[in-house]
N, C-alpha and C. Protein backbone atom coordinates (compact mmCIF):
# COMPACT_ATOMS: atom_id res chain seq x y z
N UNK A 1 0.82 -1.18 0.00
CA UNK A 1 0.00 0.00 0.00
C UNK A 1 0.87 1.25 0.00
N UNK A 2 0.33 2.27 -0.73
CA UNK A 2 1.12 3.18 -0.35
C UNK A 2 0.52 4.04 0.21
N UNK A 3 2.29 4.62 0.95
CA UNK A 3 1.74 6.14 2.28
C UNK A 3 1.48 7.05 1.88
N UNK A 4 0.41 7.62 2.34
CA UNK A 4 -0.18 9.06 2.32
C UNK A 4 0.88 9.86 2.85
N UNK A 5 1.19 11.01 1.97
CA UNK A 5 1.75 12.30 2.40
C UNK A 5 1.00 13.26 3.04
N UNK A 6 1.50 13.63 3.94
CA UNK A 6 0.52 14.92 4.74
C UNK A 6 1.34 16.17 4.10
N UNK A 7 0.49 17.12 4.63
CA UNK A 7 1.45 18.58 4.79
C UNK A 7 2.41 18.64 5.41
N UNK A 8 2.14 17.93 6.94
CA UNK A 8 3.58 17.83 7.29
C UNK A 8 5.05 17.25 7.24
N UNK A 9 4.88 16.82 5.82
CA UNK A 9 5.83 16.23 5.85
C UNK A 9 7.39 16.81 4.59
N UNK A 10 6.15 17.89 4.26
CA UNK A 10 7.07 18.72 2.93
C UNK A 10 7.31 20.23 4.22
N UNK A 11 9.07 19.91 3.66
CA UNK A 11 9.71 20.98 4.31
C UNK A 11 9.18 22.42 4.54
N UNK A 12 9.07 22.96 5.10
CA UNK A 12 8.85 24.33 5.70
C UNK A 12 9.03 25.09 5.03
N UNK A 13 7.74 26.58 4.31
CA UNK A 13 8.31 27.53 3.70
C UNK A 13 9.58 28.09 4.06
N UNK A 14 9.63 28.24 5.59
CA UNK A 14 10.52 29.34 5.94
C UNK A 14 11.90 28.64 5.30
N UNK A 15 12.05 27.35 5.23
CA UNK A 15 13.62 26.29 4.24
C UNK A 15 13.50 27.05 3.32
N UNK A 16 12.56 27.03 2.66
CA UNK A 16 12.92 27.66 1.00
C UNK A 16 12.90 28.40 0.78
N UNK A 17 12.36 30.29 1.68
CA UNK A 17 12.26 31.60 1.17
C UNK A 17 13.35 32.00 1.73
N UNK A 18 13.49 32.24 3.32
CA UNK A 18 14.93 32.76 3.63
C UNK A 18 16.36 32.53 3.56
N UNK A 19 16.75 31.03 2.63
CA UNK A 19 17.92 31.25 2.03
C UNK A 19 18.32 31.87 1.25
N UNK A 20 17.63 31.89 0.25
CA UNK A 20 17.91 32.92 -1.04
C UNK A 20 17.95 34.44 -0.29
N UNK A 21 16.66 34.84 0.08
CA UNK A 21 16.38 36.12 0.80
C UNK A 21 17.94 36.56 1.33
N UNK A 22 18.23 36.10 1.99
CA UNK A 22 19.62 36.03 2.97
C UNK A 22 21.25 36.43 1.55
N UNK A 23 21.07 35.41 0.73
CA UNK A 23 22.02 35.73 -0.59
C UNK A 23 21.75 36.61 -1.07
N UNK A 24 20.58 37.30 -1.62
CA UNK A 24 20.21 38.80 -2.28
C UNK A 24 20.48 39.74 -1.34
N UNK A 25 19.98 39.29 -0.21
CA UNK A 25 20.37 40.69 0.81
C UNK A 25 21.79 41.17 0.93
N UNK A 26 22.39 39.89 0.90
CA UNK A 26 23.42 40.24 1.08
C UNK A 26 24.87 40.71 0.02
N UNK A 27 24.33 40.14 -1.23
CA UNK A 27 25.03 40.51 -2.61
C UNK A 27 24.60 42.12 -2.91
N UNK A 28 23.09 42.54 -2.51
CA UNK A 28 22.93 44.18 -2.84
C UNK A 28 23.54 44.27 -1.35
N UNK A 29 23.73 44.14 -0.50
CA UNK A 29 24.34 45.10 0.54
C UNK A 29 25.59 45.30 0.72
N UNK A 30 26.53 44.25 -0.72
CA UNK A 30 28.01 44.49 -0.46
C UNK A 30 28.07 45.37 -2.12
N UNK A 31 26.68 45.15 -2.85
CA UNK A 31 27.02 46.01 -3.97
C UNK A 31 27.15 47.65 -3.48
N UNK A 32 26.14 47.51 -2.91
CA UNK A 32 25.59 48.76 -2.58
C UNK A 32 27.22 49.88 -1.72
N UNK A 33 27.37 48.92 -0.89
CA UNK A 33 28.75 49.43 0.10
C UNK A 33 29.94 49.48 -0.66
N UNK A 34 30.23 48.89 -1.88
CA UNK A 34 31.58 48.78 -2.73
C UNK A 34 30.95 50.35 -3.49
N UNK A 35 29.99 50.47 -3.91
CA UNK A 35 29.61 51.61 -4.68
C UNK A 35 30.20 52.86 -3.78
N UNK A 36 29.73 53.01 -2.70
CA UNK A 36 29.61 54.10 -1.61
C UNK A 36 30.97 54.14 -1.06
N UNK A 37 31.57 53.19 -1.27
CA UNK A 37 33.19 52.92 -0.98
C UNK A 37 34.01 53.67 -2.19
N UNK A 38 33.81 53.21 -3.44
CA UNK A 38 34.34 54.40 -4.35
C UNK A 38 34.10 55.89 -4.23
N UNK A 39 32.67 55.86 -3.98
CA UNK A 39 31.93 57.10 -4.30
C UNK A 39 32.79 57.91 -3.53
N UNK A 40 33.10 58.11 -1.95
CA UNK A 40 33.72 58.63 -0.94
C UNK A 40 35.29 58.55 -1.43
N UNK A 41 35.34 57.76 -1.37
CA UNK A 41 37.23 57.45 -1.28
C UNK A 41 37.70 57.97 -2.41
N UNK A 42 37.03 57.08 -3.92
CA UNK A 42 37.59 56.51 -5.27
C UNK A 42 39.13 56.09 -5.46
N UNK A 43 39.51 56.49 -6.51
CA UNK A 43 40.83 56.06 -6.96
C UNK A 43 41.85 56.46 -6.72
N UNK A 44 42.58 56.76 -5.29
CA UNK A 44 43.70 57.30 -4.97
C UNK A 44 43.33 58.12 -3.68
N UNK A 45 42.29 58.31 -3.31
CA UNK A 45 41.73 59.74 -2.73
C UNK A 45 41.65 59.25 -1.10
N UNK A 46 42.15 57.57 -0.77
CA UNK A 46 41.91 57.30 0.31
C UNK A 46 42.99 57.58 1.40
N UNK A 47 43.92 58.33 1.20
CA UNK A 47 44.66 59.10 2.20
C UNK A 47 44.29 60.21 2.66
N UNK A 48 44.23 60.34 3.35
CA UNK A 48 43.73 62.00 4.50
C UNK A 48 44.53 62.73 3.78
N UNK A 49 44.22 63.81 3.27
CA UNK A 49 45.23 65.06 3.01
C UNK A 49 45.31 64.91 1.42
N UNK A 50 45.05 63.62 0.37
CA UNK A 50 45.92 63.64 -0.71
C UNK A 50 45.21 64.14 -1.30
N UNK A 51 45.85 64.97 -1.85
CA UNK A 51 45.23 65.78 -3.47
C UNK A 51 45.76 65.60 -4.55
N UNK A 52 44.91 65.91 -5.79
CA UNK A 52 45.99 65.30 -7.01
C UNK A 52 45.45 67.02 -8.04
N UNK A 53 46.66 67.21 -8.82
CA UNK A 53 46.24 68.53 -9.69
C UNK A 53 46.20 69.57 -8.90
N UNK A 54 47.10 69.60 -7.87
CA UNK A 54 47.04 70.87 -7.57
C UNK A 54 48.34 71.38 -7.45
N UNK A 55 48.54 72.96 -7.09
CA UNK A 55 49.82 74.14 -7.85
C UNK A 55 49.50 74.94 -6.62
N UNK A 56 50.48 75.10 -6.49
CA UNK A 56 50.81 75.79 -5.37
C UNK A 56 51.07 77.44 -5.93
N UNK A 57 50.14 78.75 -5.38
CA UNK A 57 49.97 80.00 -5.72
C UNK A 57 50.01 80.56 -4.85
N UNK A 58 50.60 82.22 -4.95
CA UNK A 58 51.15 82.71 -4.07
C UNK A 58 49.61 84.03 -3.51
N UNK A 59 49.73 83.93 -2.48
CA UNK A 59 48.38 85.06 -1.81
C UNK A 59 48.91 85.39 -0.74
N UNK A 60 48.16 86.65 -0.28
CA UNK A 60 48.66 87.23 0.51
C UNK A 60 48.78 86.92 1.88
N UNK A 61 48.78 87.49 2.76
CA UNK A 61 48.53 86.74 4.25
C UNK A 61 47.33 87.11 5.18
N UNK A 62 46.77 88.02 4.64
CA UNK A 62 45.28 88.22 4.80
C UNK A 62 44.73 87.13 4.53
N UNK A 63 44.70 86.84 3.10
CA UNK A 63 43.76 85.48 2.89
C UNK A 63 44.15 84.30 3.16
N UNK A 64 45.88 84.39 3.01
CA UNK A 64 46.57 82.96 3.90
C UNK A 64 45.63 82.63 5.41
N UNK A 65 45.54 84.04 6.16
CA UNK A 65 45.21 83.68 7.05
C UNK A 65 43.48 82.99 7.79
N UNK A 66 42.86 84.13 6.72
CA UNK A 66 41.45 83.03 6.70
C UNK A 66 41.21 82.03 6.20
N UNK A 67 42.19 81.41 5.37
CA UNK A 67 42.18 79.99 5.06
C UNK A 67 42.55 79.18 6.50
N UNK A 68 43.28 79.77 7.23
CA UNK A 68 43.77 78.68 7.88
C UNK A 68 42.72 78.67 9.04
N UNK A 69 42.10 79.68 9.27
CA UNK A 69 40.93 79.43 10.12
C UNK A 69 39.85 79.22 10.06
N UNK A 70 39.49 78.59 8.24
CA UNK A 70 38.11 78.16 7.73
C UNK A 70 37.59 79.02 7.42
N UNK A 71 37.33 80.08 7.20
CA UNK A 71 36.53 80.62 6.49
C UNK A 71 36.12 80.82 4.90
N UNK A 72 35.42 80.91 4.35
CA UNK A 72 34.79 80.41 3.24
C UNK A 72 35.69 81.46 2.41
N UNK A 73 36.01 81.41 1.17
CA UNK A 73 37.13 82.39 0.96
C UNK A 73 36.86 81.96 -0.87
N UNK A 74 36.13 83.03 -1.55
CA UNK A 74 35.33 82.51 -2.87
C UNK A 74 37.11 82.62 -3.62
N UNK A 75 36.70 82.32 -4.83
CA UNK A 75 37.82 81.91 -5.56
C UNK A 75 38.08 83.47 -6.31
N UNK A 76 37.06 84.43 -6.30
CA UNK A 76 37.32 85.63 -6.73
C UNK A 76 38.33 85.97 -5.93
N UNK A 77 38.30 86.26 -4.49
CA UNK A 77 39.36 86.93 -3.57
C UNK A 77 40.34 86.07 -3.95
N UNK A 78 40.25 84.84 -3.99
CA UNK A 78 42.03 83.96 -4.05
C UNK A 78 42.28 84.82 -5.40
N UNK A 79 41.62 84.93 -6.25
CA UNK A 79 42.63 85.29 -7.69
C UNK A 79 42.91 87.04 -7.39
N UNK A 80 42.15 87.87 -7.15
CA UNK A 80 42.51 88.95 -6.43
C UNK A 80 44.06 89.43 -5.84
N UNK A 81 44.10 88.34 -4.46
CA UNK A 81 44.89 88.19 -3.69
C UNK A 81 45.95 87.16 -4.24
N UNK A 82 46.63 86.47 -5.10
CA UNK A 82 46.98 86.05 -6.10
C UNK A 82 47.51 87.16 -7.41
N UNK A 83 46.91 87.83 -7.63
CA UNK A 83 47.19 88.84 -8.46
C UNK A 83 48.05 89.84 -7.45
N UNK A 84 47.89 90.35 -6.66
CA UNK A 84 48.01 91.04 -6.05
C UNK A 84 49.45 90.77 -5.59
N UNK A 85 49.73 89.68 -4.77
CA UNK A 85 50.82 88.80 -4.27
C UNK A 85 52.13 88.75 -5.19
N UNK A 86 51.56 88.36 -6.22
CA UNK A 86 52.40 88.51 -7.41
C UNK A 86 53.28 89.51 -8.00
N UNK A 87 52.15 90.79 -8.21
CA UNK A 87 52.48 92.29 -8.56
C UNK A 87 53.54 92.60 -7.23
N UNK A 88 53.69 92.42 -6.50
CA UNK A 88 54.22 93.03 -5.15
C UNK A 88 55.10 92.47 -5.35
N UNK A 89 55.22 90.63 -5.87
CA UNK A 89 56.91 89.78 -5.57
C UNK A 89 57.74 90.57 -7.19
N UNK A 90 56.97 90.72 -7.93
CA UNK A 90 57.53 91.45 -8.93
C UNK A 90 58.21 93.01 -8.93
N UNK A 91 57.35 93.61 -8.25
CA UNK A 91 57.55 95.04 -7.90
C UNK A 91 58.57 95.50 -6.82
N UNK A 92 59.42 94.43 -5.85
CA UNK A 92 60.85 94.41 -5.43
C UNK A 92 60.05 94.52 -3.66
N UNK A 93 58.68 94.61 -3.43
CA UNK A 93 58.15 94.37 -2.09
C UNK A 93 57.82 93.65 -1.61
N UNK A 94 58.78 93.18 -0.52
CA UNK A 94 59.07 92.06 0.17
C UNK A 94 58.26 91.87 1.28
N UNK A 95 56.70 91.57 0.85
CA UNK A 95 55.87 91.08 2.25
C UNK A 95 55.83 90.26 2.88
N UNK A 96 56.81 89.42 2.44
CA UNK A 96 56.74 87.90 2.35
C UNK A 96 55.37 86.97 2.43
N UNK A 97 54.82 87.51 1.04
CA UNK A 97 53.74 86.70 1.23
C UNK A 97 53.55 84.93 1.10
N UNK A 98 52.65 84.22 1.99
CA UNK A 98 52.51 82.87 1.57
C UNK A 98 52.14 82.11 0.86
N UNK A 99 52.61 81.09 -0.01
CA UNK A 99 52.21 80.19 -0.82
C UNK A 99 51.19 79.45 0.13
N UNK A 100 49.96 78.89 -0.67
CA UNK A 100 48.54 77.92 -0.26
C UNK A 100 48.53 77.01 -1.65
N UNK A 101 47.98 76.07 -1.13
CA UNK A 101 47.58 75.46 -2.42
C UNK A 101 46.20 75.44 -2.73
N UNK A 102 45.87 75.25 -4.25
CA UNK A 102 44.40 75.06 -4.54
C UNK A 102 44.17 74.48 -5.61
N UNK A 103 43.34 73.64 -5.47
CA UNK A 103 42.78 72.44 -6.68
C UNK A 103 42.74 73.40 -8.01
N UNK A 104 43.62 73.17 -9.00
CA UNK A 104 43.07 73.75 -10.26
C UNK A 104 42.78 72.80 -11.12
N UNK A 105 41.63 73.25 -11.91
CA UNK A 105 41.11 71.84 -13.29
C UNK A 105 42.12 71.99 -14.29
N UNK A 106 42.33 70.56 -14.94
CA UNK A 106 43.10 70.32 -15.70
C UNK A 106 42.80 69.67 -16.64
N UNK A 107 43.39 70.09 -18.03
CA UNK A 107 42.71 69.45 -19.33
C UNK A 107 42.57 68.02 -19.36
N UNK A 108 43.47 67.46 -19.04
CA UNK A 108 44.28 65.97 -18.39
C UNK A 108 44.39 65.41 -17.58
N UNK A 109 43.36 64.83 -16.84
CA UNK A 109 43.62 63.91 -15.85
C UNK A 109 45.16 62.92 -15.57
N UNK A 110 45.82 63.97 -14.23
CA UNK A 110 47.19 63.49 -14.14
C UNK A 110 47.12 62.40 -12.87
N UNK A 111 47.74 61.41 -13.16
CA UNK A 111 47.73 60.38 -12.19
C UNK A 111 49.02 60.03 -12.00
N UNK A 112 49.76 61.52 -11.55
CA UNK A 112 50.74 61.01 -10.41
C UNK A 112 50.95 59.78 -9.55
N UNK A 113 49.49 60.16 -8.86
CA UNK A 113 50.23 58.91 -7.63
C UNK A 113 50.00 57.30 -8.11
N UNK A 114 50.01 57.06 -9.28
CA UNK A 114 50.37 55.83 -10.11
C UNK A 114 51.98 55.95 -9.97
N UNK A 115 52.68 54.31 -9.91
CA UNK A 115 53.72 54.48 -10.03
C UNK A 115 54.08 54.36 -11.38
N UNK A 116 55.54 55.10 -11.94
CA UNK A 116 55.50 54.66 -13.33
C UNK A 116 55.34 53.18 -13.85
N UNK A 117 55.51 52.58 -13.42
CA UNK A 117 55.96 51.25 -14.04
C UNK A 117 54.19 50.85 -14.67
N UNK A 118 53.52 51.53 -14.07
CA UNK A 118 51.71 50.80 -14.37
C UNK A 118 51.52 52.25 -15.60
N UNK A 119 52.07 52.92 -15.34
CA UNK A 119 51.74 54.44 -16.61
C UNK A 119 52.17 54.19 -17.97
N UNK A 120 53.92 53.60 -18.04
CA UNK A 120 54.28 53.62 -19.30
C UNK A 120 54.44 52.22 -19.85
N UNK A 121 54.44 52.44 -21.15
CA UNK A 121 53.96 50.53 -21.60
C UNK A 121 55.37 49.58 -21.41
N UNK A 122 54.50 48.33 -21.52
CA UNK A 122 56.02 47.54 -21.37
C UNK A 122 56.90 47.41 -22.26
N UNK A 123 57.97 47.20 -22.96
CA UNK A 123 58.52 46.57 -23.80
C UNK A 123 58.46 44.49 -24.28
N UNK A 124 58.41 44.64 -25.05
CA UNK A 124 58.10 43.14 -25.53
C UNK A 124 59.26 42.18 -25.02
N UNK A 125 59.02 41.47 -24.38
CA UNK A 125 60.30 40.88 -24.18
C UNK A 125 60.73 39.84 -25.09
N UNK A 126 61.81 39.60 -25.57
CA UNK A 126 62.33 38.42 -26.53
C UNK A 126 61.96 36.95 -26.10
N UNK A 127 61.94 36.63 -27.28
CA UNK A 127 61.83 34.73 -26.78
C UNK A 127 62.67 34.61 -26.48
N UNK A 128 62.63 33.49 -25.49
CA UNK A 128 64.00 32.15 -24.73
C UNK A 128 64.06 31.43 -25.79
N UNK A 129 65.87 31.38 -25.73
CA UNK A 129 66.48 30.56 -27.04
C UNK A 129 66.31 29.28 -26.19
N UNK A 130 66.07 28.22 -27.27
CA UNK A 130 66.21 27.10 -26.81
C UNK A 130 67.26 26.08 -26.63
């Protein structure tokens, strides 16, 4: 004769929905965090302090000095004070004003902090004589 199957005897939804559930959750939650991991950091940018493309310009110490205490300081006054800095190191008056640095755009994305060896191509190397 044969046995009757009950309901109870076929495995439990909860076996078959929350494994998968558990793999999706967790494949978008490491997509999601690798995204947000570039987004913040990206390609080089994960050192405190590093900047890339930037030139060091000379301003005065007025504005040297509200830089160094945060204050919002539009890019009109830097070129101003920049202009200004300049005319004076030219003009034989010695204020000794300070160099700052500031991000300038560049036609060319420069990737310094690549070492050369990954920048310039390889050379072919010869076959082994036999």
């Amino acid at each position: 004769m044969a046995a009757k199957t009950s309901v109870d005897d076929y495995p439990s939804l909860l076996w078959v929905i929350i494994p998968p559930v558990v793999l999706l959750s967790a494949y978008f939650t490491r997509k999601w965090y690798l995204a947000r991991k570039l987004r913040l950091h990206g390609i080089g940018r994960g050192a405190p302090g590093f900047q890339t493309n930037v030139r060091r310009i000379r301003v005065t110490p007025e504005i040297a000095a509200r830089i160094r205490r945060g204050e919002e300081v539009s890019p009109d006054e830097i070129a101003a004070a920049s202009a200004k800095a300049e005319a004076d190191a030219k003009g034989g008056i010695d204020s000794s004003p300070i160099t700052e640095t500031r991000t300038t755009p560049a036609t060319e994305p420069v990737n310094e902090w690549l070492p050369q060896s990954i920048i310039t191509p390889k050379k072919r190397a010869k076959g082994k004589r036999k």
